[in-house]
N, C-alpha and C. Protein backbone atom coordinates (compact mmCIF):
# COMPACT_ATOMS: atom_id res chain seq x y z
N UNK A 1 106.86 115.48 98.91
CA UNK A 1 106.73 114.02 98.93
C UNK A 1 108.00 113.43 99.56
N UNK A 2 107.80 112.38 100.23
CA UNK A 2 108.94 111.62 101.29
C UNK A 2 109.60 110.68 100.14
N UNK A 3 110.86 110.54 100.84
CA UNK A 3 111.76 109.42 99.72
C UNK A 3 111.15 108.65 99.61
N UNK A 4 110.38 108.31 100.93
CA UNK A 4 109.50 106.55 100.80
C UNK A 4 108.33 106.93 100.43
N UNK A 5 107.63 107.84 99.93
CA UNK A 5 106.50 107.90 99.43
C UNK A 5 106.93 107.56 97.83
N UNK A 6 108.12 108.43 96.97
CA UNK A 6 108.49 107.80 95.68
C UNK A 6 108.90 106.55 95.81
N UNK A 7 109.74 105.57 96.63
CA UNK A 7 110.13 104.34 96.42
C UNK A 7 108.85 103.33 96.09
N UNK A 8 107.69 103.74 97.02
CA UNK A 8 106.14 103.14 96.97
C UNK A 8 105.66 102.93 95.79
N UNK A 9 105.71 104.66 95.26
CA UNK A 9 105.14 104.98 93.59
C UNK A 9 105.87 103.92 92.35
N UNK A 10 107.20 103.84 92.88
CA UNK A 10 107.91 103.07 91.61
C UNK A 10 107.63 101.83 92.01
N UNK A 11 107.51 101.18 92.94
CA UNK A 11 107.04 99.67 93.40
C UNK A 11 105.54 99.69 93.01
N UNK A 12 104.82 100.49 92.99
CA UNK A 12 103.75 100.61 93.00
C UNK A 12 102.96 100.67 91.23
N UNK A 13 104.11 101.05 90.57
CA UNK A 13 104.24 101.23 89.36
C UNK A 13 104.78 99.79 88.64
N UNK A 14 105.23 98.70 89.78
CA UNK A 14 105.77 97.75 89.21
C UNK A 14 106.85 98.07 88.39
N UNK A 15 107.90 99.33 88.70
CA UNK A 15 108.58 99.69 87.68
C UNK A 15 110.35 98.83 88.49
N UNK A 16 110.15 98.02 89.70
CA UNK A 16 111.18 97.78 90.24
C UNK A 16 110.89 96.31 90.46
N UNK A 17 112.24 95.45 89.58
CA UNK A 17 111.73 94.40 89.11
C UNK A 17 112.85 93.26 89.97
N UNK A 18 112.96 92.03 89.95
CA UNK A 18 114.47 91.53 90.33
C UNK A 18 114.28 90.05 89.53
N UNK A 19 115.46 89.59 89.69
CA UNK A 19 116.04 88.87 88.94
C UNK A 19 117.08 88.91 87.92
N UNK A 20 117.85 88.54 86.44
CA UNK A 20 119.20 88.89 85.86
C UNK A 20 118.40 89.60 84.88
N UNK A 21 119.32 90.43 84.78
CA UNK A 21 118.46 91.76 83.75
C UNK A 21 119.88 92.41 83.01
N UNK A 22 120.15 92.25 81.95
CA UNK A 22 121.12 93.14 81.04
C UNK A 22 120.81 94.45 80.70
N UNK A 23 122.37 95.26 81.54
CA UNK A 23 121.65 96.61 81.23
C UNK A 23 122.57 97.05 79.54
N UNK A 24 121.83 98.56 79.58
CA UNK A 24 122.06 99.10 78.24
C UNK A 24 124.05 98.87 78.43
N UNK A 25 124.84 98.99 79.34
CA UNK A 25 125.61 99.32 79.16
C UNK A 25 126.70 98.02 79.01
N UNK A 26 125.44 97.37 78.98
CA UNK A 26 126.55 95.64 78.47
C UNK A 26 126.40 95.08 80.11
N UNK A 27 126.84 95.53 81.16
CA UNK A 27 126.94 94.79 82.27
C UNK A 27 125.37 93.48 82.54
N UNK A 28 125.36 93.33 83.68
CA UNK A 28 124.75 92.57 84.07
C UNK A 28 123.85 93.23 86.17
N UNK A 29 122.36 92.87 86.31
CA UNK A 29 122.20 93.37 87.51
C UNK A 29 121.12 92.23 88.15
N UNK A 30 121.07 92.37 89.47
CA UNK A 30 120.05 91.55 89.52
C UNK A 30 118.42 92.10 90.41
N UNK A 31 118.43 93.84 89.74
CA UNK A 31 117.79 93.99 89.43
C UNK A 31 117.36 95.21 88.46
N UNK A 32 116.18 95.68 87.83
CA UNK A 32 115.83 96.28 87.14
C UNK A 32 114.64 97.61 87.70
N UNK A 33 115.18 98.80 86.86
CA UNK A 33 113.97 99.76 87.14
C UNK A 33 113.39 99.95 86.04
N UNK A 34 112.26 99.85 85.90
CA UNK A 34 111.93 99.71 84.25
C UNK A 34 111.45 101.11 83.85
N UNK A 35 111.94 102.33 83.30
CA UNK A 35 111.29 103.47 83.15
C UNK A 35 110.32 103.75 82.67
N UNK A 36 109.88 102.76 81.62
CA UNK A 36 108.65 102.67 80.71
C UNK A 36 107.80 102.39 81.55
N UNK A 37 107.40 101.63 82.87
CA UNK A 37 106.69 101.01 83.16
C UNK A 37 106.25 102.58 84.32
N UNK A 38 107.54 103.48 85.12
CA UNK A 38 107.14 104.24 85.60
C UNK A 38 106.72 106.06 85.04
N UNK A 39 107.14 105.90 83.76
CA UNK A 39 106.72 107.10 83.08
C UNK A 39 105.73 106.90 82.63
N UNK A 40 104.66 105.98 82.16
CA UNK A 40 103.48 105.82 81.43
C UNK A 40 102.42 105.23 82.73
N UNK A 41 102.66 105.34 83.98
CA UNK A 41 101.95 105.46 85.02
C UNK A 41 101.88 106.51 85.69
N UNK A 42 100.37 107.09 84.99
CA UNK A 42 99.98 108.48 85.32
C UNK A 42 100.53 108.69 87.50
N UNK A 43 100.13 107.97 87.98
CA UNK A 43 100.56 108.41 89.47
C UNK A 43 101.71 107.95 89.82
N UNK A 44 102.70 107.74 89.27
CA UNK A 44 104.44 107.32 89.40
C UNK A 44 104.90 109.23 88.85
N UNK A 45 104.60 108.91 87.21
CA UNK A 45 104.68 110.33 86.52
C UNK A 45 104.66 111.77 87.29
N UNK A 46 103.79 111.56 88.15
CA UNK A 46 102.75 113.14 88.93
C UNK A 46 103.45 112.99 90.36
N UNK A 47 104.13 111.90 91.01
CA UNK A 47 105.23 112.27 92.03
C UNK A 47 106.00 112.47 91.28
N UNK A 48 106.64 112.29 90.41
CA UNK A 48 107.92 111.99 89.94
C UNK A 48 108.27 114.25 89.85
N UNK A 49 107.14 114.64 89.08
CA UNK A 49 107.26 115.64 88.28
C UNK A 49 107.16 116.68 89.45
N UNK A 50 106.08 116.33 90.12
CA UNK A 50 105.95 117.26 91.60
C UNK A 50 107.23 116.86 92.35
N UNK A 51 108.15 116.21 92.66
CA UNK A 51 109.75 115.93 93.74
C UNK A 51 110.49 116.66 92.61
N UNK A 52 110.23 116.57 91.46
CA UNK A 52 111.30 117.39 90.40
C UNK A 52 111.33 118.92 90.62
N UNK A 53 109.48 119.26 90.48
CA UNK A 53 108.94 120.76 90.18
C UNK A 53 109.89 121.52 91.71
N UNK A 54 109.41 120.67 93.07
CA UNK A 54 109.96 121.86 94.00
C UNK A 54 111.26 121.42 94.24
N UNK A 55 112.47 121.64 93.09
CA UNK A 55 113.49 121.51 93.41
C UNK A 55 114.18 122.57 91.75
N UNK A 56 112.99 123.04 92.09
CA UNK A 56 113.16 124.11 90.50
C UNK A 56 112.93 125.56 91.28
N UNK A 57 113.49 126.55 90.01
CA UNK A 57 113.49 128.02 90.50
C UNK A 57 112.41 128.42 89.41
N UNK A 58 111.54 129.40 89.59
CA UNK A 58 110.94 129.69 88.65
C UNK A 58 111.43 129.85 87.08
N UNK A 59 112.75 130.43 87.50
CA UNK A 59 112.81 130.89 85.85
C UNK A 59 114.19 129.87 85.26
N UNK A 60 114.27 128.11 86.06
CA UNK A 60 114.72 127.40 85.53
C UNK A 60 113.96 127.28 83.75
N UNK A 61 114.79 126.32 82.63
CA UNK A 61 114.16 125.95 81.54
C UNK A 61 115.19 124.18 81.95
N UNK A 62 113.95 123.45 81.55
CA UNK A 62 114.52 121.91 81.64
C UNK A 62 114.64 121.72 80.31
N UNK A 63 115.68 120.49 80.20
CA UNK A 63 116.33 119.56 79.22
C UNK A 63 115.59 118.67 79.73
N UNK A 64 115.28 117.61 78.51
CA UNK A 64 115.05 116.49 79.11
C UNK A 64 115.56 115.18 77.95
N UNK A 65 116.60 114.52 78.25
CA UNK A 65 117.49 113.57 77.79
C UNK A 65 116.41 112.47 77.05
N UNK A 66 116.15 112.58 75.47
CA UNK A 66 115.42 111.98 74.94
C UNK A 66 116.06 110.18 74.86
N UNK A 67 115.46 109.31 75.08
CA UNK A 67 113.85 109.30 75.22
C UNK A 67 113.02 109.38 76.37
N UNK A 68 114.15 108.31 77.27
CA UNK A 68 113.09 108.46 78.99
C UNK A 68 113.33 110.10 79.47
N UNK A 69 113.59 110.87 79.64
CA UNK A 69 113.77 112.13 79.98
C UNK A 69 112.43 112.95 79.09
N UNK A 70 112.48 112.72 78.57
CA UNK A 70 111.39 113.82 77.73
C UNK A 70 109.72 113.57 78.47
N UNK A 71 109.13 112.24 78.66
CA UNK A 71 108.02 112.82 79.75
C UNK A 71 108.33 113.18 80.59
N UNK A 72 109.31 112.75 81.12
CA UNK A 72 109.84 114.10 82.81
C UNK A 72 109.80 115.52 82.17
N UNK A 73 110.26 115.69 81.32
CA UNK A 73 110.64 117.06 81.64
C UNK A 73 109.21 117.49 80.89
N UNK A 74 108.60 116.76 80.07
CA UNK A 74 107.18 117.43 79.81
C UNK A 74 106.30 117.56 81.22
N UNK A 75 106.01 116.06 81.97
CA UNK A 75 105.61 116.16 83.22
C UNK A 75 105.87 117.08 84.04
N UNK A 76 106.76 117.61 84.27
CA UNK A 76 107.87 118.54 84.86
C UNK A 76 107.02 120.06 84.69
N UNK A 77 107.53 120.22 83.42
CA UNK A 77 107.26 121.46 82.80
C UNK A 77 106.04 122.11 83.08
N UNK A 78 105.00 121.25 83.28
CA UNK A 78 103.71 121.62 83.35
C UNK A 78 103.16 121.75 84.69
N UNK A 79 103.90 121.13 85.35
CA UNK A 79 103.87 120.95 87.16
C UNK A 79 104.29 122.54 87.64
N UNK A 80 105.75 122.39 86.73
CA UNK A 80 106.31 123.55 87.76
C UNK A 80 105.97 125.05 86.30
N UNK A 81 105.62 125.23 85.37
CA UNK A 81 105.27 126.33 84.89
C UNK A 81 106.56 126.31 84.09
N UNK A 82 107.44 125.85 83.60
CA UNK A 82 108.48 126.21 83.36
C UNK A 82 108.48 125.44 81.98
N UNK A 83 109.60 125.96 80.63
CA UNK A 83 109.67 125.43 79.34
C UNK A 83 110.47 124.20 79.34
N UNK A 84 110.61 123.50 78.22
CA UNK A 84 112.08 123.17 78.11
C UNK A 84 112.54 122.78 76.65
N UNK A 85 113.40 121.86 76.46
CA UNK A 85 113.63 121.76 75.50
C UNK A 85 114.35 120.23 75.22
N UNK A 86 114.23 119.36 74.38
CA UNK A 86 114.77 118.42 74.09
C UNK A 86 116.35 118.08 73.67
N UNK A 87 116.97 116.73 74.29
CA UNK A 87 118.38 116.58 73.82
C UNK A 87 118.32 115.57 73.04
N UNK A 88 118.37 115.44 71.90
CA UNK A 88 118.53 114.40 71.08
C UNK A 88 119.70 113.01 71.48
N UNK A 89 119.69 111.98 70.92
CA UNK A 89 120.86 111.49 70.74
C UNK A 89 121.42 111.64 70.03
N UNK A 90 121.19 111.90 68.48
CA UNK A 90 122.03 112.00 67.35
C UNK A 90 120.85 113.17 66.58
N UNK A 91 121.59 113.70 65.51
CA UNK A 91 120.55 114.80 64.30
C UNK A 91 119.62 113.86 63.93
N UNK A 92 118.77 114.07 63.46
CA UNK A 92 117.80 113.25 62.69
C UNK A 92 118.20 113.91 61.38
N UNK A 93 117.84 113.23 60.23
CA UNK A 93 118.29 113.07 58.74
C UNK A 93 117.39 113.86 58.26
N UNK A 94 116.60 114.30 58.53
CA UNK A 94 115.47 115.45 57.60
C UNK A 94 114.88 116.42 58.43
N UNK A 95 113.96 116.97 58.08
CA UNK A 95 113.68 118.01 58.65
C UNK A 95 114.63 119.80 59.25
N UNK A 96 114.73 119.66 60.18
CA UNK A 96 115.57 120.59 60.62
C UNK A 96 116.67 120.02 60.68
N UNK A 97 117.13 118.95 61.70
CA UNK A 97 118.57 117.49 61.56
C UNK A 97 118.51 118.81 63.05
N UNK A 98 117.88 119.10 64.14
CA UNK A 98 118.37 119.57 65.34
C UNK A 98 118.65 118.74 66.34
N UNK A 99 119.50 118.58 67.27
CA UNK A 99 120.15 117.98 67.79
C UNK A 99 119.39 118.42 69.46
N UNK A 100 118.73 119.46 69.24
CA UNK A 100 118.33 119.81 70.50
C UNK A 100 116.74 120.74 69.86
N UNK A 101 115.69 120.18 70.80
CA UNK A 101 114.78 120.34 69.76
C UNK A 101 114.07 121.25 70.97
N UNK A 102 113.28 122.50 70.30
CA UNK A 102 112.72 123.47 71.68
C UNK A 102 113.63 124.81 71.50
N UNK A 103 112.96 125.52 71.90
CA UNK A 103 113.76 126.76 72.10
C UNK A 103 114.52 127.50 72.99
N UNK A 104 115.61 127.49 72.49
CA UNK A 104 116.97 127.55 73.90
C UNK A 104 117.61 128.81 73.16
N UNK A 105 117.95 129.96 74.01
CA UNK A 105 118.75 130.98 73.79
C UNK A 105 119.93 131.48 74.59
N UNK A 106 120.79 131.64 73.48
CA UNK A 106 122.29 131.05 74.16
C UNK A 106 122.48 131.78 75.75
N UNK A 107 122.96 130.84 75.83
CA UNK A 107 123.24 131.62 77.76
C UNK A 107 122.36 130.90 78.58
N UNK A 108 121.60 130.37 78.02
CA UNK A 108 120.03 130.32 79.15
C UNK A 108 120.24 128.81 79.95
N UNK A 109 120.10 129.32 81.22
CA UNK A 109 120.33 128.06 82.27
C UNK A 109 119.59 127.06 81.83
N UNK A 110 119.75 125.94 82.20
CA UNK A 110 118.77 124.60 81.62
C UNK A 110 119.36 123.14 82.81
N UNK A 111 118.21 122.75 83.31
CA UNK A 111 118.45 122.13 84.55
C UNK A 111 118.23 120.78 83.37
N UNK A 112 118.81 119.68 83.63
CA UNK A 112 118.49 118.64 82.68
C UNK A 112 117.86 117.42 83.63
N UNK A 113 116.85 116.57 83.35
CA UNK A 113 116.41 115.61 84.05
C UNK A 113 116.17 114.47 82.82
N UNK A 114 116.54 113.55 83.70
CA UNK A 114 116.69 112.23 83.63
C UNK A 114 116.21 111.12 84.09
N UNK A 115 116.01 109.69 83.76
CA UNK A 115 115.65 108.84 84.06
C UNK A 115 116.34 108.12 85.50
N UNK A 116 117.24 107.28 84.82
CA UNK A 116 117.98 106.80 85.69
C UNK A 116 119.73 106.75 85.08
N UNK A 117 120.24 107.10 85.87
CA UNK A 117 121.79 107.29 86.01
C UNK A 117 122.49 105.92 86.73
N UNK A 118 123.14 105.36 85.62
CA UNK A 118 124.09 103.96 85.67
C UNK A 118 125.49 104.64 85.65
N UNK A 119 126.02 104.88 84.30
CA UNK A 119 127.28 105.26 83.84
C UNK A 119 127.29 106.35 83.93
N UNK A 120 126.26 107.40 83.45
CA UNK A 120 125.60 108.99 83.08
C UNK A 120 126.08 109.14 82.05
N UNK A 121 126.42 108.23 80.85
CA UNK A 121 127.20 108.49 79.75
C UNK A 121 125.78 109.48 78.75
N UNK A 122 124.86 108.68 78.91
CA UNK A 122 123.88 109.45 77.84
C UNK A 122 123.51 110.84 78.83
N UNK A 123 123.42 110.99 80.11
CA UNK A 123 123.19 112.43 80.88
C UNK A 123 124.76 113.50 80.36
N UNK A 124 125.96 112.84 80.50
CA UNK A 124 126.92 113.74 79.76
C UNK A 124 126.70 113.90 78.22
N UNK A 125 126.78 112.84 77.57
CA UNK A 125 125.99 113.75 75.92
C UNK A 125 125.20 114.46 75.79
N UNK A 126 124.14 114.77 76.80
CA UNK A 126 122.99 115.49 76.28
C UNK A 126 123.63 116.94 77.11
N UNK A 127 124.02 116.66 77.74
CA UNK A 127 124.73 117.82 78.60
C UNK A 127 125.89 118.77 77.42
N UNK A 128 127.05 118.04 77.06
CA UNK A 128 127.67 117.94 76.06
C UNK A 128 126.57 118.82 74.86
N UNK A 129 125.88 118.55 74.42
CA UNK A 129 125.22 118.63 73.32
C UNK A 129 124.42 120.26 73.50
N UNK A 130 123.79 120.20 74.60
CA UNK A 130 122.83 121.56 75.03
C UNK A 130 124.25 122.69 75.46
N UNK A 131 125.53 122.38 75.93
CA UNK A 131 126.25 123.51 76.09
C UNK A 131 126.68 123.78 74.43
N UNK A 132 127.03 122.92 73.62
CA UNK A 132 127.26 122.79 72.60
C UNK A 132 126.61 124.13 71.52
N UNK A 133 124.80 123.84 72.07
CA UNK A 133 124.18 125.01 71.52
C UNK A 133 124.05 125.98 72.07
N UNK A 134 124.57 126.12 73.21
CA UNK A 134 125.18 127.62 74.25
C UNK A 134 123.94 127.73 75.17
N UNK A 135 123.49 126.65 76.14
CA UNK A 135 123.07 126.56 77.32
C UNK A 135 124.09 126.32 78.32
N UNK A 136 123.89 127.01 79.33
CA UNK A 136 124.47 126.44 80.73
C UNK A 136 124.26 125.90 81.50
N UNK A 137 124.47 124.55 81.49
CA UNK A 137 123.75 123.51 82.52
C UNK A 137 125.11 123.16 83.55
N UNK A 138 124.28 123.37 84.59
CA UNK A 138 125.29 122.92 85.73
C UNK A 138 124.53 122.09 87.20
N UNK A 139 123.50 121.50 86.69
CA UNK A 139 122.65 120.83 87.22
C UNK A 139 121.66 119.88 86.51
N UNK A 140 121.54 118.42 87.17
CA UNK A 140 120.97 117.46 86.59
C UNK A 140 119.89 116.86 87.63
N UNK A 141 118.77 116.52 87.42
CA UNK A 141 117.45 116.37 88.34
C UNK A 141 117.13 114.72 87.47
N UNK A 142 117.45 113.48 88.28
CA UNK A 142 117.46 111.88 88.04
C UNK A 142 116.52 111.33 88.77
N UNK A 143 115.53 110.27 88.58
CA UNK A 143 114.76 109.81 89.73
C UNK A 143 115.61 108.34 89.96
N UNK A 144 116.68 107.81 89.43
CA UNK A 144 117.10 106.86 90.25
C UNK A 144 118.60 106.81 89.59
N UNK A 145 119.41 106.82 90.59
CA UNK A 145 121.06 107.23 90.45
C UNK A 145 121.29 105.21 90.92
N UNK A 146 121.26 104.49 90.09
CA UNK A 146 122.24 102.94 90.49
C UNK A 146 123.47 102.83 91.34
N UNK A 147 124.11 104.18 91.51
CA UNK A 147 125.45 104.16 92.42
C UNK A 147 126.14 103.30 91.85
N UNK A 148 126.17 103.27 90.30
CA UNK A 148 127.50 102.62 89.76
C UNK A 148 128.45 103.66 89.17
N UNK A 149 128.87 104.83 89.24
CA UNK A 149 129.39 105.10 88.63
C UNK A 149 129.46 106.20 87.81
N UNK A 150 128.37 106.66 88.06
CA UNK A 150 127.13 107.60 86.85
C UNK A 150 127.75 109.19 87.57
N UNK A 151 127.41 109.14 88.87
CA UNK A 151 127.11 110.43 89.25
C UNK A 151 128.83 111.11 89.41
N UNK A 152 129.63 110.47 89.67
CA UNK A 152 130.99 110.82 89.49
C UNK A 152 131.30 111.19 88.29
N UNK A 153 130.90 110.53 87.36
CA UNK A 153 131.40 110.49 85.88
C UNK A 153 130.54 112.34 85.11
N UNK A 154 129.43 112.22 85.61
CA UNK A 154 128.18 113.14 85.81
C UNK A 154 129.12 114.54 86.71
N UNK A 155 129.42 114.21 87.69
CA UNK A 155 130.31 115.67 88.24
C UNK A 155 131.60 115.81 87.79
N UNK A 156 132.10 115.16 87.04
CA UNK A 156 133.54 115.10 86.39
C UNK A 156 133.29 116.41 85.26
N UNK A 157 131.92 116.45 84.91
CA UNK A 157 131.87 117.55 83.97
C UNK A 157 131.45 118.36 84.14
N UNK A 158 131.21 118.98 85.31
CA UNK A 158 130.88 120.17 86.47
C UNK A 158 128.75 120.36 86.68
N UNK A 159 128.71 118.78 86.86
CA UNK A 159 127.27 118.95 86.83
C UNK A 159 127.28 118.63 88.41
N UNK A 160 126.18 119.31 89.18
CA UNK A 160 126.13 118.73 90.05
C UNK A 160 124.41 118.10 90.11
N UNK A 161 124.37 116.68 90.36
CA UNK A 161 123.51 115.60 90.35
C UNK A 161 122.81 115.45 91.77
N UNK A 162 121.32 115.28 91.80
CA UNK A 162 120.94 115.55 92.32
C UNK A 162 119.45 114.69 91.85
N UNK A 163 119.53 113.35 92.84
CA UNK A 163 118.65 112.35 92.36
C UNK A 163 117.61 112.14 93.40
N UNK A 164 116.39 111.27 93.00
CA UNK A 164 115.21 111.50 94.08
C UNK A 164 115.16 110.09 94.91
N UNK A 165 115.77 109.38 94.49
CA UNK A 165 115.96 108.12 94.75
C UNK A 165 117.33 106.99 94.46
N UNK A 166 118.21 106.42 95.16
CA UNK A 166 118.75 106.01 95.05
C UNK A 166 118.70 104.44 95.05
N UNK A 167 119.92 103.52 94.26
CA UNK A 167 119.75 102.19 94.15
C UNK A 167 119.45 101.42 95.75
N UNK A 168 120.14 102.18 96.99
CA UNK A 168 120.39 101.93 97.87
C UNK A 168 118.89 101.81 98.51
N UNK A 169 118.42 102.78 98.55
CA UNK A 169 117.06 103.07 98.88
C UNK A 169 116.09 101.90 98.73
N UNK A 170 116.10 101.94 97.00
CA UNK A 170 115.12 101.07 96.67
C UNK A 170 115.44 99.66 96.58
N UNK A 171 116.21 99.21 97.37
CA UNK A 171 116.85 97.59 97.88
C UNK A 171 116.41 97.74 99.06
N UNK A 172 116.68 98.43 99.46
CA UNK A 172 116.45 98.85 100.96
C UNK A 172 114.82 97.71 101.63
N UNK A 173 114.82 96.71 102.21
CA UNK A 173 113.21 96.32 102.49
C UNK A 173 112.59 95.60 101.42
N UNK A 174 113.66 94.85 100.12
CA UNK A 174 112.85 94.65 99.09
C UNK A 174 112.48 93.63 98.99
């Protein structure tokens, strides 16, 4: 699939919005990608997971940065044949209290995908968190990198990032 065939899907998904929009990280933008709007649109979802799948090795296992990350990497998973496993934000209080939910055995590569990358503060915790339980991630799969800041902050911790779409892109003609 062409860059401009995904920029279509997320416009197409109505998931690319404009006007003043407060992001999670306190700032301010004037515009918005709304992930909810492009993960729960079955044909946004099915490019999204197919531009993810052939950029996978067979015997990758995905992370997928709960909450927007987790239909990717389910979407994902099922596209390209491959497992994965969940990154929490915090333990949950009962049950097991796992922090990383799925079955991961120490050593085992784990490509992590993501929503969209602003700061990458929540892509480094979950990163943080899965080496934590003795995965090796040294690669992150994003469908939209904002070019604020994220992906530096994101290779500062030896990930290398690797997004399907950029903020640039999708301004690009808008």
């Amino acid at each position: 699939m062409t860059n401009q065939a995904l920029i279509d899907a997320l416009r197409d998904a109505d998931a690319v919005q404009f006007g003043e929009f407060e992001l999670s990280h306190g700032g301010t933008s004037e515009y918005y990608v709304d992930k909810y709007l492009f993960e729960t649109d079955p044909d946004c979802l099915e490019a999204i997971s197919a531009a993810f799948a052939d950029r996978l090795a067979g015997d990758d296992k995905l992370g997928g940065v709960a909450l927007g990350g987790v239909p990717l990497a389910a979407a994902t998973s099922v596209a390209a044949g491959v497992p994965y496993v969940i990154a929490r934000k915090q333990r949950k209080e009962y049950g097991t209290g796992n922090l990383i939910e799925g079955r991961l055995e120490d050593g085992e590569e784990v490509v992590v995908v993501e929503d969209i990358v602003t700061t990458g503060t929540s892509l480094v915790e979950a990163v943080e968190a899965l080496r934590e339980a003795g995965a090796t991630v040294e690669r992150a799969l994003v469908v939209v990198d904002r070019e604020e800041g994220g992906r530096e902050n994101v290779e500062d911790v030896g990930i290398e990032m690797e997004s399907l779409v950029t903020a640039s892109d999708l301004l690009k003609n808008k």
